[in-house]
C-alpha atoms as a PDB file:
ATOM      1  CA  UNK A   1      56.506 214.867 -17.946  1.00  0.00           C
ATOM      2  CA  UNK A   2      55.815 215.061 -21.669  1.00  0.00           C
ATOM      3  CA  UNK A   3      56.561 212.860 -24.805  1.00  0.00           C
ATOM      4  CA  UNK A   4      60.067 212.619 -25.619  1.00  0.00           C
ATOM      5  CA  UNK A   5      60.825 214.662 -28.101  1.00  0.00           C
ATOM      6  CA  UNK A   6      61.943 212.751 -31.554  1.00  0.00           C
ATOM      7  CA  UNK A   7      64.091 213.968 -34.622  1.00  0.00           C
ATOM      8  CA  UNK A   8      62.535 213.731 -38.311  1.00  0.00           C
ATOM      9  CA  UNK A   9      64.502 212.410 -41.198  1.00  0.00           C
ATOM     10  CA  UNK A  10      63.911 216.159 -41.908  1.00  0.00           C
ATOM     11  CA  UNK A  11      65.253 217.800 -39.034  1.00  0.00           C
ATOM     12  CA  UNK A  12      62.137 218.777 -37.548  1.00  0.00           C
ATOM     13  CA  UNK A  13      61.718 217.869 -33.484  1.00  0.00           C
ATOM     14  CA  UNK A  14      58.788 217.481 -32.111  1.00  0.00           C
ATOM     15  CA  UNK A  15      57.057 215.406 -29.699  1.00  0.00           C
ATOM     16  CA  UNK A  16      54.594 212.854 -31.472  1.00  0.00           C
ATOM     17  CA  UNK A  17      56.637 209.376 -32.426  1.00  0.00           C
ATOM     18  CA  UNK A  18      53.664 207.871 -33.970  1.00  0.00           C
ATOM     19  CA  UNK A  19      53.581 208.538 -37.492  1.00  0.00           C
ATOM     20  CA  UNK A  20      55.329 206.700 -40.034  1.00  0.00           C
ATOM     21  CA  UNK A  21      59.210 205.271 -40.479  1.00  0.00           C
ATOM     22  CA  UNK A  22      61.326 208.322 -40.338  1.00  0.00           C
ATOM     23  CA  UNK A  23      61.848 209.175 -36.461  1.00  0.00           C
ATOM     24  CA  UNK A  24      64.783 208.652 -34.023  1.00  0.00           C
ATOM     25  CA  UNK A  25      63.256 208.862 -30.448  1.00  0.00           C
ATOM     26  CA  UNK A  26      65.388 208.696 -27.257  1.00  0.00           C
ATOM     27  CA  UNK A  27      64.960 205.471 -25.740  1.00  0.00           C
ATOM     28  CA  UNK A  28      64.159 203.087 -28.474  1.00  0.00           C
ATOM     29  CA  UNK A  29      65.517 200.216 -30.067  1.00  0.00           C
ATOM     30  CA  UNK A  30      67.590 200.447 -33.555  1.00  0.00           C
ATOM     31  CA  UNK A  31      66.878 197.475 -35.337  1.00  0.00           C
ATOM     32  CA  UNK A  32      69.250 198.408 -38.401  1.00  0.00           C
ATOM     33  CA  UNK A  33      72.259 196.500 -36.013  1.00  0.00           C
ATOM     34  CA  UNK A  34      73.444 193.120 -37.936  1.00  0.00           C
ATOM     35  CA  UNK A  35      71.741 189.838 -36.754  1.00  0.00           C
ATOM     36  CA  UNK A  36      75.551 188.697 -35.549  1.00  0.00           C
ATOM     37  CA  UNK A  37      76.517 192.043 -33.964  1.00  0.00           C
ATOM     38  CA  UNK A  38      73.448 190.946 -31.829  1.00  0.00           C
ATOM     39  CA  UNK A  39      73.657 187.878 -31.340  1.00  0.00           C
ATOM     40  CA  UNK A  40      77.036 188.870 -30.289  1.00  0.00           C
ATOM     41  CA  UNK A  41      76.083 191.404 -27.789  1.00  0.00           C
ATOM     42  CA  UNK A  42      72.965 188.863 -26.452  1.00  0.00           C
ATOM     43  CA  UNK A  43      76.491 186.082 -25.616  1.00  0.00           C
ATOM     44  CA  UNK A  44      78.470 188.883 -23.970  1.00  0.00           C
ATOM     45  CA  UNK A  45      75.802 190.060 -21.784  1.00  0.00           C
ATOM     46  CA  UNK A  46      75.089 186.360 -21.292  1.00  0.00           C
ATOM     47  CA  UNK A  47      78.625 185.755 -20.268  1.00  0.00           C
ATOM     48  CA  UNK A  48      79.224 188.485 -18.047  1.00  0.00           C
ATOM     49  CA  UNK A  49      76.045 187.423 -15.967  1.00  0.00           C
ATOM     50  CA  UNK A  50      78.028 184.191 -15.477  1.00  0.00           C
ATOM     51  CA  UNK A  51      81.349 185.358 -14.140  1.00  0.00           C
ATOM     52  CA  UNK A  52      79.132 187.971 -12.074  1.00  0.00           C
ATOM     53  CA  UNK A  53      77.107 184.888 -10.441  1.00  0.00           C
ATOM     54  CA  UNK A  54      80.335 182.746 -10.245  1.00  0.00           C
ATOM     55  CA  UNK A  55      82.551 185.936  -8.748  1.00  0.00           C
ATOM     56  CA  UNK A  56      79.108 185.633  -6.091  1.00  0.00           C
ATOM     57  CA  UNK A  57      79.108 182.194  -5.905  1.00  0.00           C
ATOM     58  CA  UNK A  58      82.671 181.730  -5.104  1.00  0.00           C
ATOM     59  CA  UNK A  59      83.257 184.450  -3.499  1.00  0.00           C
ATOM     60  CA  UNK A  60      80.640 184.481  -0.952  1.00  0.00           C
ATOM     61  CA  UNK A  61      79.379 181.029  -0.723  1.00  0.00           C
ATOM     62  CA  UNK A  62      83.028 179.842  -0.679  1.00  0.00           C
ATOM     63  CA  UNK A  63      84.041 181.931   2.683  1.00  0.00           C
ATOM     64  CA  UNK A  64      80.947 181.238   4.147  1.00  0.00           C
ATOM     65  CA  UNK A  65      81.414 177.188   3.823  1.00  0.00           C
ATOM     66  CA  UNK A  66      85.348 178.173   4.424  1.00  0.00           C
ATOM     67  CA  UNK A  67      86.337 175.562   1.104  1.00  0.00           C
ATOM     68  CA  UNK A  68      88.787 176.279  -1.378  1.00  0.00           C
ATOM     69  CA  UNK A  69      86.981 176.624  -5.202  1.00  0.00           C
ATOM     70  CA  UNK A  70      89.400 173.530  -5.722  1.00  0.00           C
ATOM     71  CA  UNK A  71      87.881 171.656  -2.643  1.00  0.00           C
ATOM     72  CA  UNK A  72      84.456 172.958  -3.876  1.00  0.00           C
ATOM     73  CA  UNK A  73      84.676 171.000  -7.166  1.00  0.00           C
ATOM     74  CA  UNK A  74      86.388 168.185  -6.065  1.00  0.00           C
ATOM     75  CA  UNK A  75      83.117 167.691  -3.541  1.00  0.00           C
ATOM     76  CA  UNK A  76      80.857 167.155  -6.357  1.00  0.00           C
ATOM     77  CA  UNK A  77      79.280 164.049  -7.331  1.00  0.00           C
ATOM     78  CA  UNK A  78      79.467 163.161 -11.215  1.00  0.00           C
ATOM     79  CA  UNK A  79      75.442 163.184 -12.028  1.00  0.00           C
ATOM     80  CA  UNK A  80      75.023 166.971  -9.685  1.00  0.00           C
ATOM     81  CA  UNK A  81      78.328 168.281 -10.965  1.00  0.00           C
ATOM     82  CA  UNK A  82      77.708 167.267 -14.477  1.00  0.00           C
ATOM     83  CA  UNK A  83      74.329 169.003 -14.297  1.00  0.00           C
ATOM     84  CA  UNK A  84      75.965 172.019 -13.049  1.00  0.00           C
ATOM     85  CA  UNK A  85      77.572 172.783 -15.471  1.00  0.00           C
ATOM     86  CA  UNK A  86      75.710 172.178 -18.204  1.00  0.00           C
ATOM     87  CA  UNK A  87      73.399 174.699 -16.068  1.00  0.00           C
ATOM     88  CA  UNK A  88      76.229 177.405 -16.298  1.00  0.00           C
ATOM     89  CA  UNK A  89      76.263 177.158 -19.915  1.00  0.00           C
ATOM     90  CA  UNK A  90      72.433 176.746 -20.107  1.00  0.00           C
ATOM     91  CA  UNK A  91      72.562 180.168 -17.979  1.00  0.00           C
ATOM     92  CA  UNK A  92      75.114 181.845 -19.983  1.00  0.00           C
ATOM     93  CA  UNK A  93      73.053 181.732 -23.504  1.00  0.00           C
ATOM     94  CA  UNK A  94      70.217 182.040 -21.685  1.00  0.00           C
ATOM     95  CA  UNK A  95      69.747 185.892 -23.681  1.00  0.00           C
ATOM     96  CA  UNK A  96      70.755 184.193 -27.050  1.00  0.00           C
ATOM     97  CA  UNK A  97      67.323 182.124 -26.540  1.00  0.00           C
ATOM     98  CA  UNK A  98      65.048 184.299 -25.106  1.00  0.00           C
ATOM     99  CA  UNK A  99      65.821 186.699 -27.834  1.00  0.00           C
ATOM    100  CA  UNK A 100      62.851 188.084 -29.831  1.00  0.00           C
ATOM    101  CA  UNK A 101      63.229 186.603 -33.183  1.00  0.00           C
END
């Protein structure tokens, strides 16, 4: 397996991606994407993760215990369920924080 091969501002292809600013390679990051359009992205992918775990969470946990998500809830004391979701959230901008400034 070699180098991937990268495209020049010039058009030429070839396989060495370290000189200077003017090369596309496959696989890397563009950086020229606004600062919100990330951010943005970061929340989504933040957000799906969270109705992935809850679809889990309820899903599986739920059948297992055999409780309704309404009977689920309800079972919760103030101080764990309060903490639980403020967890949620924590979890769901978790990639907005651990973003590389």
């Amino acid at each position: 397996m070699g180098r991937p091969a990268c495209r020049h501002e010039d058009g030429r292809i070839d396989g060495n991606a370290h000189h200077a600013r003017g090369h596309h390679c496959g696989g890397s990051l563009d950086n020229s994407a606004p600062h919100s359009v990330a951010r943005a992205v970061r929340l989504g992918m933040g957000c799906i993760a969270l109705v992935l775990m809850l679809v889990a969470e309820f899903g599986f946990v739920l059948w297992i215990r055999g409780l309704s998500i309404r009977d689920y809830l309800a079972t919760r004391d103030p101080v764990s369920g309060t903490v639980y979701y403020a967890m949620l959230v924590v979890f769901a901008i978790m990639p907005l924080l651990v973003a590389k400034k």
